[in-house]
Protein backbone atom coordinates (compact mmCIF):
# COMPACT_ATOMS: atom_id res chain seq x y z
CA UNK A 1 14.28 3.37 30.59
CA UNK A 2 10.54 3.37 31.41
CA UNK A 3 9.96 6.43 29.24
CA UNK A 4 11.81 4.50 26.14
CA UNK A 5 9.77 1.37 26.62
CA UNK A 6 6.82 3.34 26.59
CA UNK A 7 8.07 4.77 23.42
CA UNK A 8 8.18 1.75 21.94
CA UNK A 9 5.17 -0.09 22.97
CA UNK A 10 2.70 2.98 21.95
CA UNK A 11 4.52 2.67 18.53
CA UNK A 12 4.48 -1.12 18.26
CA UNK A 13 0.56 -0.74 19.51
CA UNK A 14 -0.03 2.02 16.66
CA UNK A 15 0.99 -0.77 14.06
CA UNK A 16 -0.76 -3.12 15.29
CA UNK A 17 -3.71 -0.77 15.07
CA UNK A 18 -2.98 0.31 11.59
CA UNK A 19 -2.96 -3.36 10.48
CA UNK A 20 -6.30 -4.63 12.52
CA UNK A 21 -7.68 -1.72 10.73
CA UNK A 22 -6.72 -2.80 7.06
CA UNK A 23 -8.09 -6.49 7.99
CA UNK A 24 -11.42 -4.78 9.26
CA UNK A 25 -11.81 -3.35 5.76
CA UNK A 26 -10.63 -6.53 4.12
CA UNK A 27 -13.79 -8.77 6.27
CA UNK A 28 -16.15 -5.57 5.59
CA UNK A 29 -15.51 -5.91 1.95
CA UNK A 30 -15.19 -9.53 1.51
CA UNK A 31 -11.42 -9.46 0.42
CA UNK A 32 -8.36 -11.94 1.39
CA UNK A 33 -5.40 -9.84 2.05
CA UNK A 34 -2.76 -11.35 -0.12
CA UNK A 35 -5.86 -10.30 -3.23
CA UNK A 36 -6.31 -6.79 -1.65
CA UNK A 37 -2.37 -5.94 -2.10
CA UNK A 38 -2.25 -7.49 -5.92
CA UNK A 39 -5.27 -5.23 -6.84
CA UNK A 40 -3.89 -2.01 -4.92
CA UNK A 41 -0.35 -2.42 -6.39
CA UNK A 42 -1.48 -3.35 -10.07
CA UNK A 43 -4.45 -0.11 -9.67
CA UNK A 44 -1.94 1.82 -8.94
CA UNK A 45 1.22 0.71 -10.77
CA UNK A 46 -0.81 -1.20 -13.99
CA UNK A 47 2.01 -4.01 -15.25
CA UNK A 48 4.44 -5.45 -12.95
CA UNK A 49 6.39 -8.89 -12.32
CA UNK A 50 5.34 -11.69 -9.85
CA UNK A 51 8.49 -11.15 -8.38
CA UNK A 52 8.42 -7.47 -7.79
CA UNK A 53 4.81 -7.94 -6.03
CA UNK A 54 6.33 -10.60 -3.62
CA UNK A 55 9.32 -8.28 -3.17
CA UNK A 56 7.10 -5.26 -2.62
CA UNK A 57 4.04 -6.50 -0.43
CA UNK A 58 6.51 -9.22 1.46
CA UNK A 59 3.72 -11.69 1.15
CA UNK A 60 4.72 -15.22 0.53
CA UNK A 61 5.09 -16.15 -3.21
CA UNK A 62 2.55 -18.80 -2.57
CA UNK A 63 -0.26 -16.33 -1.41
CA UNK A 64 0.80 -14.06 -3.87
CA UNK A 65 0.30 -17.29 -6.70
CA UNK A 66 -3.05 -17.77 -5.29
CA UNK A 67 -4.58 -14.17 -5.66
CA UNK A 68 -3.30 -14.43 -9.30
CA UNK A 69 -4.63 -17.43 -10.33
CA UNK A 70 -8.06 -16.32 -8.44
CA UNK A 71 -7.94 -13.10 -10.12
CA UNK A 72 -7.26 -14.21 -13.32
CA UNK A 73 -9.70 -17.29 -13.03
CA UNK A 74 -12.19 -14.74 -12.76
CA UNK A 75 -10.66 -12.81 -15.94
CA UNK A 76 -9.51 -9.92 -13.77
CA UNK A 77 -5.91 -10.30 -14.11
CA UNK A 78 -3.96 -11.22 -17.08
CA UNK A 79 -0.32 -13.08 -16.82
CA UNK A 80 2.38 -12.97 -19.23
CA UNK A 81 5.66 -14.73 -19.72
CA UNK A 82 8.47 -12.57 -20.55
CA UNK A 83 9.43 -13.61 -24.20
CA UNK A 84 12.88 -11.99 -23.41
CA UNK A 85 13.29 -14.47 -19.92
CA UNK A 86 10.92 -16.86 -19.66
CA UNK A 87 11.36 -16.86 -16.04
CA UNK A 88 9.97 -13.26 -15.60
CA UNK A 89 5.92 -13.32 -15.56
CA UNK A 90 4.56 -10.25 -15.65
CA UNK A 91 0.44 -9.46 -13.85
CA UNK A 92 -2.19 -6.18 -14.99
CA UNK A 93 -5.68 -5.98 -14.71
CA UNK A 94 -7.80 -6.32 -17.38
CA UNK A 95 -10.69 -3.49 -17.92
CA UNK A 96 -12.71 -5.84 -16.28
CA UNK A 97 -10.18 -5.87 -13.16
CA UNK A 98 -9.96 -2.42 -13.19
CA UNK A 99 -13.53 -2.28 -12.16
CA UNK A 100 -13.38 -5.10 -9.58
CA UNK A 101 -10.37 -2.99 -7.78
CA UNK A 102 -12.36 0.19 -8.12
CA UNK A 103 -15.71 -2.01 -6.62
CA UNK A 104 -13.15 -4.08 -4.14
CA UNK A 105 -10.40 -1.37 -2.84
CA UNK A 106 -11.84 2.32 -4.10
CA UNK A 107 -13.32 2.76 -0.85
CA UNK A 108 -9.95 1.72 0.87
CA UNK A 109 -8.35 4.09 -2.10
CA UNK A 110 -11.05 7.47 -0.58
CA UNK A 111 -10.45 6.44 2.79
CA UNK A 112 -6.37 6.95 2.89
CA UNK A 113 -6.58 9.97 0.94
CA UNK A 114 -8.70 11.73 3.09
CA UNK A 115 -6.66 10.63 5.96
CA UNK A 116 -3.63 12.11 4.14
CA UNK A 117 -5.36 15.57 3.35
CA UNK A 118 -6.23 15.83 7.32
CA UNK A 119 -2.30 15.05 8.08
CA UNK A 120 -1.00 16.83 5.21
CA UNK A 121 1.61 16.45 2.78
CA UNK A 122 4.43 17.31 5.20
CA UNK A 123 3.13 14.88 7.85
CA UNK A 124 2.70 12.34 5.36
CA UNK A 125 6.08 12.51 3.76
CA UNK A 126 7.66 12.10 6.89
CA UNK A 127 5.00 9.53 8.26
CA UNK A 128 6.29 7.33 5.01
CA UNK A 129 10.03 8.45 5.62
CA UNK A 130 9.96 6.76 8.92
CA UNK A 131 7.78 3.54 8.49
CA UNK A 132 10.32 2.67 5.44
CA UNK A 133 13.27 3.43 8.18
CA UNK A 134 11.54 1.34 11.17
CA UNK A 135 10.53 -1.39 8.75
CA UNK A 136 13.96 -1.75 7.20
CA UNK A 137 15.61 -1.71 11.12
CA UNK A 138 13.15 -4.24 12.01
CA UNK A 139 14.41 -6.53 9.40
CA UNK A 140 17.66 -6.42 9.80
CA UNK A 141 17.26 -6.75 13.32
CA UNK A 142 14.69 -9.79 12.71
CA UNK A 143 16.89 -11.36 10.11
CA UNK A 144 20.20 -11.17 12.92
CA UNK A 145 17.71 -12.69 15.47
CA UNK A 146 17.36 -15.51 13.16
CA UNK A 147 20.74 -15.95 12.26
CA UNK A 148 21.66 -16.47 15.32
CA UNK A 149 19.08 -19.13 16.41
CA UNK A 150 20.64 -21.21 13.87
């Protein structure tokens, strides 16, 4: 039982690790967090709804609101209502935010890639396979946890 505990506090201490190591970068480069993930998702995936990039960082909606309204305050962002559903807003960078998240995150961008070359593609696949797996486990068991506090 020892052994297992172990297990699982060297893992829970690795993600802790991971994530003080993200918020380093964040203070080194002058950066909030919940503006870091909106300019990594949108560099990488361009156009995408407010929704999906509450759904897919799981930061509050109201962190998530800020960084927009900063971003696009600053003429880095642009928002757009869905003419089809006017409840859908949909975020992308503007050239201007392009460069900001090449200025802001490209060093964050240089720094995982190298760190995936060293692992390798095989490592890496299966480094991803099982955070998704731990991460969905931990919710469920999270969300029963909370359930039954009720």
């Amino acid at each position: 039982m020892n052994s297992d505990i172990s297990k699982i506090a060297m893992l829970s201490m690795s993600i802790t690790n991971s994530y003080k190591l993200y918020n380093k970068f964040h203070k080194i480069h002058d950066l909030k967090p919940y503006v870091s993930v909106i300019l990594y998702r949108l560099h990488w995936l361009k156009k995408m709804t407010i929704k999906e990039l509450c759904h897919q960082t799981s930061m509050p909606k109201q962190s998530i609101s800020k960084g927009i309204h900063l971003l696009q305050a600053q003429g880095y962002l642009k928002l757009e209502q869905d003419p089809a559903d006017n409840r859908v807003y949909y975020v992308w960078l503007t050239s201007a935010g392009e460069k900001y998240a090449q200025e802001k995150i490209g060093d964050m961008v240089e720094i995982e890639q190298a760190v995936a070359k060293d692992l390798g593609d095989e490592n890496i696949a299966e480094l991803s396979k099982l955070m998704q797996a731990w991460n969905q486990a931990f919710e469920a068991h999270l969300n029963q946890k909370m359930k039954e506090k009720e």
